[in-house]
PDB file of N, CA and C in Angstrom:
ATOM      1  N   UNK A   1     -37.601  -6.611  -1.762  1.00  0.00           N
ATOM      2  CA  UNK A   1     -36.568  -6.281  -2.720  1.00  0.00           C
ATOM      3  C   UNK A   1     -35.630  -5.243  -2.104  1.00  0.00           C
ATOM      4  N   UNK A   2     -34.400  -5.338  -2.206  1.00  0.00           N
ATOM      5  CA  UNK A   2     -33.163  -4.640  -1.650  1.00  0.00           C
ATOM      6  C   UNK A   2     -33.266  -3.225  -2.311  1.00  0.00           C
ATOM      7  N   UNK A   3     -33.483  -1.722  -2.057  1.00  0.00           N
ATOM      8  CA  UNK A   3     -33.181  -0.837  -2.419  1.00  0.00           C
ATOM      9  C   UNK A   3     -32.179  -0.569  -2.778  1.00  0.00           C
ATOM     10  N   UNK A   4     -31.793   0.761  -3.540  1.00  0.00           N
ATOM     11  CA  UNK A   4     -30.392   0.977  -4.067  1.00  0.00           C
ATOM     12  C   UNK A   4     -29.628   1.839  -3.183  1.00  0.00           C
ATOM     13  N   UNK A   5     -30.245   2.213  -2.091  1.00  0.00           N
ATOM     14  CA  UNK A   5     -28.701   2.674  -0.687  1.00  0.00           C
ATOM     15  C   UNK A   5     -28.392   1.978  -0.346  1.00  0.00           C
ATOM     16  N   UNK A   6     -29.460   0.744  -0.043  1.00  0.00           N
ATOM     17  CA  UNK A   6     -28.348  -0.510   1.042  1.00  0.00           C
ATOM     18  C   UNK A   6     -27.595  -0.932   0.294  1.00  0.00           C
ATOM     19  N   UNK A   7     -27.469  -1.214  -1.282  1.00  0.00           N
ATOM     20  CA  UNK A   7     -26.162  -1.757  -1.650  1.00  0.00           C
ATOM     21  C   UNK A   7     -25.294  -0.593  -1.877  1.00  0.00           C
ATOM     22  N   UNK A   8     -25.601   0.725  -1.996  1.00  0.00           N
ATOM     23  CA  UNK A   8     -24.677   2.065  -1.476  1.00  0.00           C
ATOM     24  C   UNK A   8     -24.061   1.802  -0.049  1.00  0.00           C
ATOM     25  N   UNK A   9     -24.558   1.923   0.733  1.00  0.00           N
ATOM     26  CA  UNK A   9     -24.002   1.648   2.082  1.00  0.00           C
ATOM     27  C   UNK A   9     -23.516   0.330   2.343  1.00  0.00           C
ATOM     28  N   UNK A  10     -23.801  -1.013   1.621  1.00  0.00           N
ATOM     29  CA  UNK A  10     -23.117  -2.420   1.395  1.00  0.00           C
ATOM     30  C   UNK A  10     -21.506  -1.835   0.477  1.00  0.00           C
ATOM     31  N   UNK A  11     -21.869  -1.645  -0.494  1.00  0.00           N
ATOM     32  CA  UNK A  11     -20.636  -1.163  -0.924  1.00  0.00           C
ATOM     33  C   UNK A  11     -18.972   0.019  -0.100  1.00  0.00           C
ATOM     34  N   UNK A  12     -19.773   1.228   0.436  1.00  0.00           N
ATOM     35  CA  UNK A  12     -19.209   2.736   1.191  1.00  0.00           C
ATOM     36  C   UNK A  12     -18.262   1.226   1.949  1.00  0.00           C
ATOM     37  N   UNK A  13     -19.224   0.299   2.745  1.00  0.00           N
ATOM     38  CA  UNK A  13     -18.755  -0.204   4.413  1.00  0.00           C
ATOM     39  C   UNK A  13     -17.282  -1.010   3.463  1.00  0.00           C
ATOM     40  N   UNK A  14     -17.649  -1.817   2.496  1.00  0.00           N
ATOM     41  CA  UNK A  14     -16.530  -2.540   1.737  1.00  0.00           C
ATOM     42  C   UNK A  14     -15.189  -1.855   1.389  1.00  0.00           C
ATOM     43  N   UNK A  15     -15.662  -0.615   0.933  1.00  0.00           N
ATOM     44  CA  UNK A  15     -14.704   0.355   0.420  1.00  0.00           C
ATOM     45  C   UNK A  15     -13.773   0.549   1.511  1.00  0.00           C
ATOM     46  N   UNK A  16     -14.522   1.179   3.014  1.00  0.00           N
ATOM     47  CA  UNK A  16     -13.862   2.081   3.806  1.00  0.00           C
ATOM     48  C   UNK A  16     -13.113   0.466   4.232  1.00  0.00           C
ATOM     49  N   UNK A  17     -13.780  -0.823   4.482  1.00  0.00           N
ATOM     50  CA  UNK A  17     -12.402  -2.094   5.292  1.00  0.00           C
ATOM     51  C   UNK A  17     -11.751  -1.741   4.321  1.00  0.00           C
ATOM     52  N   UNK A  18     -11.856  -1.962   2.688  1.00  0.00           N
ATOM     53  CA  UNK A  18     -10.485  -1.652   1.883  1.00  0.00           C
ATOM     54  C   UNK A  18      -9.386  -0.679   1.990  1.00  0.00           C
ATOM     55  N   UNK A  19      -9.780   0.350   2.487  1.00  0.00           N
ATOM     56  CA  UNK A  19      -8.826   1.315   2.790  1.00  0.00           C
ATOM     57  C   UNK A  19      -8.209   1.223   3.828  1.00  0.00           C
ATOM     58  N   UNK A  20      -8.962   0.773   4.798  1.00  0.00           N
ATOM     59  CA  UNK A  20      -8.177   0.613   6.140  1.00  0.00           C
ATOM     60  C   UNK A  20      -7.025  -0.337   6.128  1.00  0.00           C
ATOM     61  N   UNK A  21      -7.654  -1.272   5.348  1.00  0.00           N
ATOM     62  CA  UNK A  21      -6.780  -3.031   5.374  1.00  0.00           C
ATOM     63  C   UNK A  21      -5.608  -2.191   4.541  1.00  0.00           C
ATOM     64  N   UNK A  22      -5.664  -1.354   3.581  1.00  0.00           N
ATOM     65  CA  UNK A  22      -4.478  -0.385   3.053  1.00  0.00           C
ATOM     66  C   UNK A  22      -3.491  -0.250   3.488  1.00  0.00           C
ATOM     67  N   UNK A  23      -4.193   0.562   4.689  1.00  0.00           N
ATOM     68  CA  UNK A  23      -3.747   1.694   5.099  1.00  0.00           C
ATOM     69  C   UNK A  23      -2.604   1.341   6.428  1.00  0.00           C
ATOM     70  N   UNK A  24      -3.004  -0.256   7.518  1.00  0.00           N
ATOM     71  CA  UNK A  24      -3.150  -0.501   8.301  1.00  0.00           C
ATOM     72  C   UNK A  24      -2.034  -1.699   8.068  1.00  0.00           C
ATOM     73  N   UNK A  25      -2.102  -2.426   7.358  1.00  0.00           N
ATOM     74  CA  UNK A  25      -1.343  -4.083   6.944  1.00  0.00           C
ATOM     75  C   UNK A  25       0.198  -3.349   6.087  1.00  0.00           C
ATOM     76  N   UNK A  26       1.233  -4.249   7.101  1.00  0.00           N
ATOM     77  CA  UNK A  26       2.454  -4.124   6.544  1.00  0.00           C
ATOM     78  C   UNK A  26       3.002  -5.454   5.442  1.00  0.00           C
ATOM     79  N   UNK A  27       1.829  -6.245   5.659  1.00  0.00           N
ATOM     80  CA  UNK A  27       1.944  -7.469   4.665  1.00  0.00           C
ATOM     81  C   UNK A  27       1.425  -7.104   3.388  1.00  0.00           C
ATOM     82  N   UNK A  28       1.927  -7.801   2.679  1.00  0.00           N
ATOM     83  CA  UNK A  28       1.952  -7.159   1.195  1.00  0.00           C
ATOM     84  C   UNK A  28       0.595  -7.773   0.767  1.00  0.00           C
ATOM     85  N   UNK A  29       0.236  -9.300   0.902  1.00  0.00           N
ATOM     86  CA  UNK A  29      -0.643 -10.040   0.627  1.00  0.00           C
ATOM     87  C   UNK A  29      -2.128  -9.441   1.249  1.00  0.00           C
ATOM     88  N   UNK A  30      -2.190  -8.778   2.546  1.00  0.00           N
ATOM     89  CA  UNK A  30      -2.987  -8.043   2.917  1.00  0.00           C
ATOM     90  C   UNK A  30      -2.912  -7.056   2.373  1.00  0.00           C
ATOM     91  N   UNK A  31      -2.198  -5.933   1.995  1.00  0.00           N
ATOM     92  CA  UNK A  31      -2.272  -4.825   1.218  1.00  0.00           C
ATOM     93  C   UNK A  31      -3.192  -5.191  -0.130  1.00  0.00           C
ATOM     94  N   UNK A  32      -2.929  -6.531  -1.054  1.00  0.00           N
ATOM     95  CA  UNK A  32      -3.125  -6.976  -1.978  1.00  0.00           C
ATOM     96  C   UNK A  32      -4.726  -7.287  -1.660  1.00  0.00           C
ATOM     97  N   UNK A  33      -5.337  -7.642  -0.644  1.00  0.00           N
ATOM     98  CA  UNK A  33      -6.621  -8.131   0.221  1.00  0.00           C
ATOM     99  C   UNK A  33      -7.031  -6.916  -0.004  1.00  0.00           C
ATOM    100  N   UNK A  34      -6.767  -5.939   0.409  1.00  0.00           N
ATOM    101  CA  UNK A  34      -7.582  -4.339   0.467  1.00  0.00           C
ATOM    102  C   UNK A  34      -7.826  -3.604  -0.500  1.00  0.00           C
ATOM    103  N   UNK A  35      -7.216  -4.182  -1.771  1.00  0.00           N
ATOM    104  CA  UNK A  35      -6.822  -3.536  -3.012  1.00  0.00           C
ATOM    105  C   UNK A  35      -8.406  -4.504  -3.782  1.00  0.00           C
ATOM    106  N   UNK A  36      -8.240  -6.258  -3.633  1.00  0.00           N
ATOM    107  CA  UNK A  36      -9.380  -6.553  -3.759  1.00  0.00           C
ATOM    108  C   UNK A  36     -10.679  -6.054  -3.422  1.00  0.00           C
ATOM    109  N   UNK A  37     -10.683  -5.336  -2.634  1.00  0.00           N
ATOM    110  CA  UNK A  37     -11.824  -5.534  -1.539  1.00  0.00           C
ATOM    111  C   UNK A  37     -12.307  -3.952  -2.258  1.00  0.00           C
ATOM    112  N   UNK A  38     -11.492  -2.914  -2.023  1.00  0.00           N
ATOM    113  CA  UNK A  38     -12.206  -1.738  -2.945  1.00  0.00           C
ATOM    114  C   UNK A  38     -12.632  -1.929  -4.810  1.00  0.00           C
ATOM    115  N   UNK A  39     -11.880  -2.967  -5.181  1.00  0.00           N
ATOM    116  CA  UNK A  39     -12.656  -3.390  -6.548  1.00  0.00           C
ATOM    117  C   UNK A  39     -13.578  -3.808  -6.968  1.00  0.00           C
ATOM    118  N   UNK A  40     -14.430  -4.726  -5.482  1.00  0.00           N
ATOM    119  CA  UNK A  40     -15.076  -5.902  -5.485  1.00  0.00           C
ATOM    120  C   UNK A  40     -16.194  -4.575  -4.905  1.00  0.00           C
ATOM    121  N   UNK A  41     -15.994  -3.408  -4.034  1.00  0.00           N
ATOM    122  CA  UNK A  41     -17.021  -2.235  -3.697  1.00  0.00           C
ATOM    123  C   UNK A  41     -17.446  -1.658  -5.485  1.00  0.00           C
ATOM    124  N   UNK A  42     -16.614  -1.170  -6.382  1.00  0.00           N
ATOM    125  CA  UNK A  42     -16.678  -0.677  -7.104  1.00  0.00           C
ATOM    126  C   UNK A  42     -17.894  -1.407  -8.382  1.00  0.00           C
ATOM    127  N   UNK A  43     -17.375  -2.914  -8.299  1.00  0.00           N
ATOM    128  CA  UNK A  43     -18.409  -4.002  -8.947  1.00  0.00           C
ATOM    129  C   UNK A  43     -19.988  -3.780  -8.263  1.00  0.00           C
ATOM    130  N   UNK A  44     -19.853  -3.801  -7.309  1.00  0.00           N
ATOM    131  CA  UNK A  44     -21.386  -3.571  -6.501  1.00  0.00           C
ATOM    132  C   UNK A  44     -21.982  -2.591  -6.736  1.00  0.00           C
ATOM    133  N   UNK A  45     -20.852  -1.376  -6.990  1.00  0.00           N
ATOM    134  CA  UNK A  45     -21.544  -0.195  -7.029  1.00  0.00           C
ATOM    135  C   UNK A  45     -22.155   0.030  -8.456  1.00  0.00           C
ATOM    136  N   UNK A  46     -21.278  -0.506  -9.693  1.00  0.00           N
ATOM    137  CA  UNK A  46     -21.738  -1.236 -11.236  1.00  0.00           C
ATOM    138  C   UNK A  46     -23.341  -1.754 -11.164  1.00  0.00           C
ATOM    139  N   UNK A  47     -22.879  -2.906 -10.719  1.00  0.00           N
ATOM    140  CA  UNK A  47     -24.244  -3.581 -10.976  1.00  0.00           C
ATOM    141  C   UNK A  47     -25.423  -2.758 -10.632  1.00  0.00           C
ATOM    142  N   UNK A  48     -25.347  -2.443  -9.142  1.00  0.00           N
ATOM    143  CA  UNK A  48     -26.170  -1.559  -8.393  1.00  0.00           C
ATOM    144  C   UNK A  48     -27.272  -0.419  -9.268  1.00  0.00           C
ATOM    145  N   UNK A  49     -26.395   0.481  -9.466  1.00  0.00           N
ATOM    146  CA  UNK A  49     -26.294   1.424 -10.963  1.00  0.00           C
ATOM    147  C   UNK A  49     -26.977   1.297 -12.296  1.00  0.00           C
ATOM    148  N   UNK A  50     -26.279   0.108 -12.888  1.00  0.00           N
ATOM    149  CA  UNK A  50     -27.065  -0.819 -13.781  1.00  0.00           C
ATOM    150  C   UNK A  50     -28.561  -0.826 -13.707  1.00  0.00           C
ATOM    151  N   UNK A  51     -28.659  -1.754 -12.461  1.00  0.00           N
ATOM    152  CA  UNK A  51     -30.600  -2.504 -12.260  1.00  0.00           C
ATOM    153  C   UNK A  51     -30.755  -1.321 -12.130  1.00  0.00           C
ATOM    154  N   UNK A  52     -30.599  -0.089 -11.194  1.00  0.00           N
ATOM    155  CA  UNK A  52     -31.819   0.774 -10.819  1.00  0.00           C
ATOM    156  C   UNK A  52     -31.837   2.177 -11.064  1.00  0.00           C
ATOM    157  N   UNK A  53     -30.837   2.160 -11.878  1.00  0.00           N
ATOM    158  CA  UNK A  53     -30.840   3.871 -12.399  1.00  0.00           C
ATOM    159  C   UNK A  53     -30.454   3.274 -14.631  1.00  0.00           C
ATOM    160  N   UNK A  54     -31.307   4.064 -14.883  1.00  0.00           N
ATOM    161  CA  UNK A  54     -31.310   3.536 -16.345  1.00  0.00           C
ATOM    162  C   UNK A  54     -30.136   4.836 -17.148  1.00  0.00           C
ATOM    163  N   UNK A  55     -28.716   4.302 -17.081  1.00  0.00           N
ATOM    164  CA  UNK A  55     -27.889   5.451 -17.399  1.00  0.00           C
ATOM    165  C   UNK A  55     -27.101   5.054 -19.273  1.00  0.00           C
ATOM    166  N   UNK A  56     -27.528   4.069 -19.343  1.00  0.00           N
ATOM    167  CA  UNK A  56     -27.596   3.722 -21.153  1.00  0.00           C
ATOM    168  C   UNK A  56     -26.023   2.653 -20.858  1.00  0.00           C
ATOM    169  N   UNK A  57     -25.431   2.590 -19.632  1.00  0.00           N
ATOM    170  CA  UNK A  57     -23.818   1.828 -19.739  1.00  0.00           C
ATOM    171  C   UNK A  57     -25.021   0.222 -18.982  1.00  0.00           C
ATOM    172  N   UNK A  58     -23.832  -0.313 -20.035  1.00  0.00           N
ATOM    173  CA  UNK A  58     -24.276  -1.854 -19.314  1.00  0.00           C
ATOM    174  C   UNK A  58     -23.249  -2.030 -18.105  1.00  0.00           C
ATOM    175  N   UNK A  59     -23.764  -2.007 -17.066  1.00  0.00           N
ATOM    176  CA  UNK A  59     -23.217  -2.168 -15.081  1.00  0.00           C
ATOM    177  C   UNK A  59     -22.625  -3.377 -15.281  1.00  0.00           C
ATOM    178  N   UNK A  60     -23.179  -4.829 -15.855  1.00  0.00           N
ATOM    179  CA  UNK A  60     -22.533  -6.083 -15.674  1.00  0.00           C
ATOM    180  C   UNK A  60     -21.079  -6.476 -16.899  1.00  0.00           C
ATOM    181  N   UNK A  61     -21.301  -5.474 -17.639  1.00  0.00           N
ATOM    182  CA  UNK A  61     -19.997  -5.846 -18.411  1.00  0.00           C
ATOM    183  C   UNK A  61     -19.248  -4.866 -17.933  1.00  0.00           C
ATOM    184  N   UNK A  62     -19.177  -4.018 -17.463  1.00  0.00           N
ATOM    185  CA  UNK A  62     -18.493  -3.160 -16.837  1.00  0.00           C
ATOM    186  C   UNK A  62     -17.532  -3.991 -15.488  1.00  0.00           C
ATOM    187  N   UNK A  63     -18.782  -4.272 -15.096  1.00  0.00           N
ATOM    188  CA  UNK A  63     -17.995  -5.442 -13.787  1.00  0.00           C
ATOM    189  C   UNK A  63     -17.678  -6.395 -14.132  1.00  0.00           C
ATOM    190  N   UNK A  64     -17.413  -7.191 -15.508  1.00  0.00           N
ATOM    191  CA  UNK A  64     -16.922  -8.436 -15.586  1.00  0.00           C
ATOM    192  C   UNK A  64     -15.458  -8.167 -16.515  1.00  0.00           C
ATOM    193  N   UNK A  65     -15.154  -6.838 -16.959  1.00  0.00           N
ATOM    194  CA  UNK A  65     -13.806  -5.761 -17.305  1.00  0.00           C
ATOM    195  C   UNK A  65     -12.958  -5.402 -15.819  1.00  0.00           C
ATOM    196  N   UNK A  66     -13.811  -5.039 -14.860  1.00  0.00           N
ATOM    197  CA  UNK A  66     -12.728  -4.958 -13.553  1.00  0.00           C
ATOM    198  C   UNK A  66     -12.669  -6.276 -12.973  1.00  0.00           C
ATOM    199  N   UNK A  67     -13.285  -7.157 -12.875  1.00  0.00           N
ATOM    200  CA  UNK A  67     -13.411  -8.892 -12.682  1.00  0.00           C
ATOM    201  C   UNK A  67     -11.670  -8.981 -13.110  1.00  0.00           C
ATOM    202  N   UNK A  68     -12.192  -8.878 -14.372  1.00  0.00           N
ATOM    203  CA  UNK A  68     -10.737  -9.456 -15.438  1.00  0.00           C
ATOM    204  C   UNK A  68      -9.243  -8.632 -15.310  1.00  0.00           C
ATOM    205  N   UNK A  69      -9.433  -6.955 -15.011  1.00  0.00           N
ATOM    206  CA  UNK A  69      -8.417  -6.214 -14.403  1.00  0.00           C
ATOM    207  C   UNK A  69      -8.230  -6.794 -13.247  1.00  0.00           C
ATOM    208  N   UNK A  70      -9.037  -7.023 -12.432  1.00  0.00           N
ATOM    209  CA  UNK A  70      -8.412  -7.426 -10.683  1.00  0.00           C
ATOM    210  C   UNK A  70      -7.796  -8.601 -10.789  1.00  0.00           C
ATOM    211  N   UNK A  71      -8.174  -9.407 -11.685  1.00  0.00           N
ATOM    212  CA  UNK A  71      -7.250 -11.351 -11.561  1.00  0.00           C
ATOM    213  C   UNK A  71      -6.090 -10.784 -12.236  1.00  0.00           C
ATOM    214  N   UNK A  72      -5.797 -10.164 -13.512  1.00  0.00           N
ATOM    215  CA  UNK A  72      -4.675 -10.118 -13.981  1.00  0.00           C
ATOM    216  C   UNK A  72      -3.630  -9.062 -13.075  1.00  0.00           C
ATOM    217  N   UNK A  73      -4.297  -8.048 -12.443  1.00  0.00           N
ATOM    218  CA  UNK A  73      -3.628  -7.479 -11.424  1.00  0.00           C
ATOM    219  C   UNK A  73      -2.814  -8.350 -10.086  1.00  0.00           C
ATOM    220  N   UNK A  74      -3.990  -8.790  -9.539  1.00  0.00           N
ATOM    221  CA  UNK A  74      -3.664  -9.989  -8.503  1.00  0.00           C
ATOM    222  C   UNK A  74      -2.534 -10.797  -8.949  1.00  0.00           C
ATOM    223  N   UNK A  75      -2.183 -11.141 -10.280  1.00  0.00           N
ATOM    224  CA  UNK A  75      -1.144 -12.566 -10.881  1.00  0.00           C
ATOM    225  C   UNK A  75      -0.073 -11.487 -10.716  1.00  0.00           C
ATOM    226  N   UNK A  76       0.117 -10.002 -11.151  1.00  0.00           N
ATOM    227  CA  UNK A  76       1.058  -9.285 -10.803  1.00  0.00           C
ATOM    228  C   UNK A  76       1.706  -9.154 -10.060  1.00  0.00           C
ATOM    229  N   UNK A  77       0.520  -8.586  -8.794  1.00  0.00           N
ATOM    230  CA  UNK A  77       1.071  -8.499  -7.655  1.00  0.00           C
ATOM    231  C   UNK A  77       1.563  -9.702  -6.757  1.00  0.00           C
ATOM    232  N   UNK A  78       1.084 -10.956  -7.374  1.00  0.00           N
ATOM    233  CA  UNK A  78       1.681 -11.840  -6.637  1.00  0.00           C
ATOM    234  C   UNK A  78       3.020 -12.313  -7.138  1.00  0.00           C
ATOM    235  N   UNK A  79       3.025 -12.410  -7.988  1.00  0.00           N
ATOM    236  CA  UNK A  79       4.201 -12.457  -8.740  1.00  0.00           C
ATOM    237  C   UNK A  79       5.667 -11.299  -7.794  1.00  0.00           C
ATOM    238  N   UNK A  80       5.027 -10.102  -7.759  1.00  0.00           N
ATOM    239  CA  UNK A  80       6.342  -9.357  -7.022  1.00  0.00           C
ATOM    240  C   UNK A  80       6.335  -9.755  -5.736  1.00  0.00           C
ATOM    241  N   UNK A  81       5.049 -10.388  -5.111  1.00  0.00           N
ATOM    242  CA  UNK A  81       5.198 -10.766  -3.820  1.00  0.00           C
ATOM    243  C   UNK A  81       6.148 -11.895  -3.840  1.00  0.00           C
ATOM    244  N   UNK A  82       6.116 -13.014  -4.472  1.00  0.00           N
ATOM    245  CA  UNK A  82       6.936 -13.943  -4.435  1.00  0.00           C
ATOM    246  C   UNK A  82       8.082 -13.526  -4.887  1.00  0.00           C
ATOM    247  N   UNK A  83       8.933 -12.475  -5.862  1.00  0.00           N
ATOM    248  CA  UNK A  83       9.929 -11.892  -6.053  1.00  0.00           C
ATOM    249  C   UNK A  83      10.444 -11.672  -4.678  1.00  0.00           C
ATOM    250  N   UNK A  84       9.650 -10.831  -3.885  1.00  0.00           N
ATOM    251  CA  UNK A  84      10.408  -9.855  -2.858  1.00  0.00           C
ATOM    252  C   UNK A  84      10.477 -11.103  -1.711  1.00  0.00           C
ATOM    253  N   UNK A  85       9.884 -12.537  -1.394  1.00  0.00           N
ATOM    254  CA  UNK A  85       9.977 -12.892  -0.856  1.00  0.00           C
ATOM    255  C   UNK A  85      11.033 -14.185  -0.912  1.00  0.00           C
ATOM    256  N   UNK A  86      11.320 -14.445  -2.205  1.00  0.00           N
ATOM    257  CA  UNK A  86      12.558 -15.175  -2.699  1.00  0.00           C
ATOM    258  C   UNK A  86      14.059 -14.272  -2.262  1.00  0.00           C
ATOM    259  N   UNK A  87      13.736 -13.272  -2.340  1.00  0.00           N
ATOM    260  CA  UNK A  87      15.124 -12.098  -2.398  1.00  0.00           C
ATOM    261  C   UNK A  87      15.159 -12.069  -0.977  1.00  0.00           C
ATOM    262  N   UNK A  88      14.288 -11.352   0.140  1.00  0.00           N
ATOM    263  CA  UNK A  88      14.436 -10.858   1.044  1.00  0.00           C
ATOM    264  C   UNK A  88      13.857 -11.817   2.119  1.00  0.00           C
ATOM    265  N   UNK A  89      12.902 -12.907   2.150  1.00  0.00           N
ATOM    266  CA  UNK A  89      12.570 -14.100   2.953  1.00  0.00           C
ATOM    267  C   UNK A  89      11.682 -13.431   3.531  1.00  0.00           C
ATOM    268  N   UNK A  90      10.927 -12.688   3.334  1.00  0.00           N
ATOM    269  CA  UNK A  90       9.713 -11.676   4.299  1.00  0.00           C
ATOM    270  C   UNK A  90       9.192 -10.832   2.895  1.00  0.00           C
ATOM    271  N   UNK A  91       7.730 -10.702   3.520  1.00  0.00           N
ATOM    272  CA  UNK A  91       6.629  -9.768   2.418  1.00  0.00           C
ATOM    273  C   UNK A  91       6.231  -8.911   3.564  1.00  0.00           C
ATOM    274  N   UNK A  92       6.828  -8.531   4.485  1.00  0.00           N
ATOM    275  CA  UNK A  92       7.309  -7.505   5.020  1.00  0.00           C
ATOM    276  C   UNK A  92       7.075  -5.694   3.781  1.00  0.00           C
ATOM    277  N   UNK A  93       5.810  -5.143   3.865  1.00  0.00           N
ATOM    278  CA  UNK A  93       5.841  -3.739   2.809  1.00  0.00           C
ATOM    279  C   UNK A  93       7.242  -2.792   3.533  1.00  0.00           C
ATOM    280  N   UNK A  94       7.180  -2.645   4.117  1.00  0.00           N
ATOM    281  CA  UNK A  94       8.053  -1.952   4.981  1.00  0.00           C
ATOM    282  C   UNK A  94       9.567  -1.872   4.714  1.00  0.00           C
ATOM    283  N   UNK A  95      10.054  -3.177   4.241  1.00  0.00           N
ATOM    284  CA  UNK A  95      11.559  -3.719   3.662  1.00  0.00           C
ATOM    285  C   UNK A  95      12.356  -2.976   2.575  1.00  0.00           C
ATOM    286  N   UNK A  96      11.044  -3.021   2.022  1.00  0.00           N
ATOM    287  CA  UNK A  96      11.134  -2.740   0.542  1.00  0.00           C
ATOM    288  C   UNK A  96      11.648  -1.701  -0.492  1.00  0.00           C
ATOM    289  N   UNK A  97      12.443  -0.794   0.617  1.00  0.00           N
ATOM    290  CA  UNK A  97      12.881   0.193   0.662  1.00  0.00           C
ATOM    291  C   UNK A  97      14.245  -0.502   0.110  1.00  0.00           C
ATOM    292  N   UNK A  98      14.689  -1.210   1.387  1.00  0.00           N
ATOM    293  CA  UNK A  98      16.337  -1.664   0.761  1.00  0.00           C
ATOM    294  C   UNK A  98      16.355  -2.338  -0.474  1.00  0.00           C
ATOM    295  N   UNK A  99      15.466  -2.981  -1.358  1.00  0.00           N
ATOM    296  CA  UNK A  99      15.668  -3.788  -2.421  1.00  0.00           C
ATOM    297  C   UNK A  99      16.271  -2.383  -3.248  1.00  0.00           C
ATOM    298  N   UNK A 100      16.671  -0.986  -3.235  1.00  0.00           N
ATOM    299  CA  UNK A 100      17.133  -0.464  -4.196  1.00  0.00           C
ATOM    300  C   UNK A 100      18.117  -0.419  -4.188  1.00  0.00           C
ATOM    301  N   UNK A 101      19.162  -1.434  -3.682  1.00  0.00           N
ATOM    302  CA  UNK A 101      20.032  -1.202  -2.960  1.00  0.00           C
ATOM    303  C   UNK A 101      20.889  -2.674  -3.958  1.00  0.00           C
TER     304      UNK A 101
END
């Protein structure tokens, strides 16, 4: 049976690619990838929580509330991705400066 650090340290390793893929990607759709990827740490860290520490919050409805924040987020952000890429022909983060223009 899986202890509750390795999915601590399964989760930390998810988190820190999320930040990097952040931190690192001038593509918007990758920015959008890294943004998944620390939500999908945060769900692990839910459930995790849940099974093995008895803290009175239910872990799986908790994670099936950021489930439902991250898709309706995602339709957002894709949505401006295809905005900025109808307008400017590149999802280029970097651009995005001149659209105030």
């Amino acid at each position: 049976m899986i202890q509750l650090p390795s999915f601590l340290i399964i989760s930390a390793i998810v988190f820190t690619l999320g930040i990097f893929t952040i931190l690192y990607k001038k593509n918007a759709v990758g920015i959008l990838m890294g943004v998944e990827l620390i939500l999908n740490s945060v769900n692990l860290n839910f459930i995790a929580f849940a099974k093995y520490v008895d803290v009175g919050i239910n872990g799986q409805l908790v994670a099936i509330f950021i489930i439902i924040l991250a898709a309706s987020e995602a339709a957002i952000a894709l949505a401006i991705i295809l905005s900025l890429y109808r307008e400017r022909a590149t999802i280029d983060v970097t651009l995005v400066d001149e659209m105030k223009d």
